[in-house]
Protein backbone atom coordinates (compact mmCIF):
# COMPACT_ATOMS: atom_id res chain seq x y z
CA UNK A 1 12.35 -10.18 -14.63
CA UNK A 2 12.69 -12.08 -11.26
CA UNK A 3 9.16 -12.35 -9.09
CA UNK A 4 10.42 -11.73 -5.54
CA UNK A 5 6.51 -11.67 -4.17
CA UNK A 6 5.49 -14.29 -1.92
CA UNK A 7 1.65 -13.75 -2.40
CA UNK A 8 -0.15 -12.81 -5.60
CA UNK A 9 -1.23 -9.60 -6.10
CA UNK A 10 -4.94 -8.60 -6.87
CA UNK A 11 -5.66 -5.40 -9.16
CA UNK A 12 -7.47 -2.58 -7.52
CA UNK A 13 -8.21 0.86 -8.02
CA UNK A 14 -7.99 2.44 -4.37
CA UNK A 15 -7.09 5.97 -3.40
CA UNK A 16 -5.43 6.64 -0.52
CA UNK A 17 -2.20 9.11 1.46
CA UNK A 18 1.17 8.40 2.15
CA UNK A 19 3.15 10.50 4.47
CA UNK A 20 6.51 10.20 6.05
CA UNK A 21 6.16 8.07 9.13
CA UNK A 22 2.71 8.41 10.75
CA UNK A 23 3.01 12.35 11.11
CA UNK A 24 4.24 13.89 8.15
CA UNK A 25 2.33 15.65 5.34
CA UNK A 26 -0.39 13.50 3.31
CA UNK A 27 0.42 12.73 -0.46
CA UNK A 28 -2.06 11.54 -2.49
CA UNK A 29 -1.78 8.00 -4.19
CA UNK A 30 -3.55 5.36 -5.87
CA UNK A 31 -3.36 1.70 -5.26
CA UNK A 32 -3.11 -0.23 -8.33
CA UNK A 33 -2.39 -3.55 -6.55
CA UNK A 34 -2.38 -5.45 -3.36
CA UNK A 35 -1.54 -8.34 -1.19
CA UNK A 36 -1.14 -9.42 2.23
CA UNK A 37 2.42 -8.36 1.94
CA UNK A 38 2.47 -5.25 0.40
CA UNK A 39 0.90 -3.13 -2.66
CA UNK A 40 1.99 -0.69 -5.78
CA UNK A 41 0.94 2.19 -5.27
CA UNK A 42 1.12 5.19 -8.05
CA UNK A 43 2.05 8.66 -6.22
CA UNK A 44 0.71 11.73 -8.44
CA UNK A 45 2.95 13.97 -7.68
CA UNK A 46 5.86 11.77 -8.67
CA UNK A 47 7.40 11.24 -5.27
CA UNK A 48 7.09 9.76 -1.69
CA UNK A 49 8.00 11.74 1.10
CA UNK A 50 10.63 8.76 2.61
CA UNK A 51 11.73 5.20 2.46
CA UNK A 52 9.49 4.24 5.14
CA UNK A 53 6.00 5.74 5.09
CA UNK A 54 2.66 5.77 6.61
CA UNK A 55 0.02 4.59 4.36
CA UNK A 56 -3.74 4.58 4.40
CA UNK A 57 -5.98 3.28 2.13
CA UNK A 58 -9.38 5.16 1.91
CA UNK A 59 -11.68 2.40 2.51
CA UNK A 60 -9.76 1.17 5.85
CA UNK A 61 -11.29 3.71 7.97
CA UNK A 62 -8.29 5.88 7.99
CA UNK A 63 -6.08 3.13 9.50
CA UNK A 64 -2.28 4.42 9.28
CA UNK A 65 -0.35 1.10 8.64
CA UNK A 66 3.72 1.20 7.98
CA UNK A 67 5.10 0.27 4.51
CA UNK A 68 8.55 0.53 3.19
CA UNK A 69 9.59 1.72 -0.28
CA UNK A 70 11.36 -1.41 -2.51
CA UNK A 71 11.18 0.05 -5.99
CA UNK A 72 10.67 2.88 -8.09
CA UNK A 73 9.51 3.29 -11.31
CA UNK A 74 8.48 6.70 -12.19
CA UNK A 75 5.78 7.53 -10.25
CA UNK A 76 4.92 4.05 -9.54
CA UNK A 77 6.27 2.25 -6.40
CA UNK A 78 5.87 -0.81 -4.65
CA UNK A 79 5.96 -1.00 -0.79
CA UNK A 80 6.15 -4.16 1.67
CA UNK A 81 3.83 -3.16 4.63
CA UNK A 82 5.24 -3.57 7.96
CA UNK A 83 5.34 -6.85 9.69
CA UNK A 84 2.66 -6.15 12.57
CA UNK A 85 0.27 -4.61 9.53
CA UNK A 86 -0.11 -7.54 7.38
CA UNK A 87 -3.20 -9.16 7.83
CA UNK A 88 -3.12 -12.87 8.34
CA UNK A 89 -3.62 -15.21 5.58
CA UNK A 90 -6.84 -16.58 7.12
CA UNK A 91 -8.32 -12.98 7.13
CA UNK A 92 -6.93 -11.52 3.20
CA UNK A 93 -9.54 -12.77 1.83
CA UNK A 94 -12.50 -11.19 3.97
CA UNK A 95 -9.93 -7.79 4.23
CA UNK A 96 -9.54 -7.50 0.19
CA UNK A 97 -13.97 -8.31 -0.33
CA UNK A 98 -14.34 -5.37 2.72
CA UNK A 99 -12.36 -2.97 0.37
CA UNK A 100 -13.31 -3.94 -3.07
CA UNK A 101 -17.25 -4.09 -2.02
CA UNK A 102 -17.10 -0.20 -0.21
């Protein structure tokens, strides 16, 4: 398979909602991995509610950030967070020891 990531992604296991845009209604997930570019995230139900969604990972204080859906497997996906959320490389590494450490 061709890698198309341009940052390595580091295993976590985060819970979190996705909903369709910043307004729709919440579906659970689980993030199983994540960068400063984007993350996989595992939806239980099977499904997101669009192509673009609003994500929010339960130990960023609630913070909605914009992803869009690349690929589907199942009821795993993996989204590329919008270019205004994406932390800066000089903060990813403080940003992933915040959430891991919660």
């Amino acid at each position: 398979m061709l890698e198309r990531r341009n940052a390595s992604r580091r295993r976590v296991c985060l819970h979190g909602v996705a909903s369709a845009g910043l307004s729709g209604t919440p579906v659970p997930i689980r993030v199983r991995s994540i960068s400063d570019g984007g993350a996989e995230v595992v939806a239980d139900r099977g499904c997101l509610p669009d192509k673009t969604i609003g994500l929010s990972i339960g130990r960023e204080d609630g913070r909605f950030r914009l992803a869009e859906v690349c690929w589907r497997r199942g009821n795993r996906f993996g989204v590329k967070f919008g270019e205004t959320d994406r932390p800066s490389n000089d903060t990813l590494p403080g940003w992933l020891s915040e959430l891991l450490s919660a």
